[in-house]
Protein backbone atom coordinates (compact mmCIF):
# COMPACT_ATOMS: atom_id res chain seq x y z
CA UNK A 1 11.38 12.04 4.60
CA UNK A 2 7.93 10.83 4.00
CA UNK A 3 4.38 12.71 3.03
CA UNK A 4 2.11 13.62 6.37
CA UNK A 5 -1.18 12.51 6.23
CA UNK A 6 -3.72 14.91 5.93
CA UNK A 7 -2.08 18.07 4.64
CA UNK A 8 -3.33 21.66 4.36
CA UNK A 9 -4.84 22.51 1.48
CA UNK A 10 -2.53 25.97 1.36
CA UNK A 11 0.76 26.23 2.11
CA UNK A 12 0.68 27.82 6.38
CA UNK A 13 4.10 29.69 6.34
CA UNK A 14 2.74 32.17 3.21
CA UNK A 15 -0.77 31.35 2.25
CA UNK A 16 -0.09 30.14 -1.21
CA UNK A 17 -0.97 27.04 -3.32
CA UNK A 18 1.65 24.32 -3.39
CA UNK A 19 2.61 21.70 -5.11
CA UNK A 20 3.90 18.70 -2.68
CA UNK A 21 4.97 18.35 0.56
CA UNK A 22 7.50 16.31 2.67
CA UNK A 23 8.00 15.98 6.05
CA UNK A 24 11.64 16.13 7.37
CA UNK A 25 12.78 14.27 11.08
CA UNK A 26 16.54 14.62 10.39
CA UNK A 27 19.00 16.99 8.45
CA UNK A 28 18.77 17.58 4.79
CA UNK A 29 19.85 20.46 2.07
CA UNK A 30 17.56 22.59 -0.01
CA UNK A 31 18.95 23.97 -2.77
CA UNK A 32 16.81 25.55 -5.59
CA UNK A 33 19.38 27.23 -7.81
CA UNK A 34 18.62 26.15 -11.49
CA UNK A 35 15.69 24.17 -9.78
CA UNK A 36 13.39 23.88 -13.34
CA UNK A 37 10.54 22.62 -11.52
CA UNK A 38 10.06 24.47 -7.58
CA UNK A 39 10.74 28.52 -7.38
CA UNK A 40 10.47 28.38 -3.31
CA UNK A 41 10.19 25.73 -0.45
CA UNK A 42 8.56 27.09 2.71
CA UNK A 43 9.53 25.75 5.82
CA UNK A 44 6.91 24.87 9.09
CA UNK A 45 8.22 23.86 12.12
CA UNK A 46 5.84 20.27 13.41
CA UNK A 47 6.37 18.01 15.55
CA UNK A 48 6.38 14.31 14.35
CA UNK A 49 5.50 12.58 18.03
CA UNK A 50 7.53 13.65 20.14
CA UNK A 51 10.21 14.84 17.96
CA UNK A 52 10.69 18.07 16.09
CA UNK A 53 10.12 18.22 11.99
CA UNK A 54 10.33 20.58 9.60
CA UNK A 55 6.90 20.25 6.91
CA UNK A 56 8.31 21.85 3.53
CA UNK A 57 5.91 23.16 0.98
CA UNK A 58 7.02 23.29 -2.56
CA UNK A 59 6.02 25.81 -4.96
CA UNK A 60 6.22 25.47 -8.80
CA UNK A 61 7.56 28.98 -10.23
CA UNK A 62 4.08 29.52 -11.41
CA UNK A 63 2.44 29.25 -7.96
CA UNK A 64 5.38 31.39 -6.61
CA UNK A 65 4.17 34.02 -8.92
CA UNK A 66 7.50 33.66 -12.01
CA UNK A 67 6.38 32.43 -15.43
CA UNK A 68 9.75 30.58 -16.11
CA UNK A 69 13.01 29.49 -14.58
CA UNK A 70 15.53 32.16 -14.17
CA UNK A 71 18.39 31.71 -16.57
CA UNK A 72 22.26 31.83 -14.72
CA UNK A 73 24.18 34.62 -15.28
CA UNK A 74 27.37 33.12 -17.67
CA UNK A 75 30.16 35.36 -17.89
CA UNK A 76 31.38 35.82 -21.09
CA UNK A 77 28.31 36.14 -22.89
């Protein structure tokens, strides 16, 4: 995973601001349950060479349009 030089200044899957972005060459796991700083991660197919990459765009809850982190549900309460 690294940072690719010269990134848009909007996120290309959905048009919105974003906070950071990381370029992916091999397998990894997104996973934004109970995430307290990134509502959504879009996902843009690149190519890094010769060799296909995913570019993921992270967006705070703000930029995704949610004022706060979404509490989990606890049974029992």
């Amino acid at each position: 995973m690294y940072v690719p030089k010269d990134p848009p200044p909007d996120c290309p899957a959905c048009g919105d601001p974003y906070d950071s972005v990381s370029r992916h060459t091999e397998g990894f796991v997104a996973n934004l349950i109970d995430n307290e700083r990134y509502q959504r991660v879009c996902f843009q197919p690149v190519s890094d060479g010769s060799d296909p990459a995913l570019d993921c765009y992270h967006h705070t809850h703000e930029q995704a349009g949610t004022s706060e982190r979404a509490a989990p549900d606890k049974k029992g309460d």
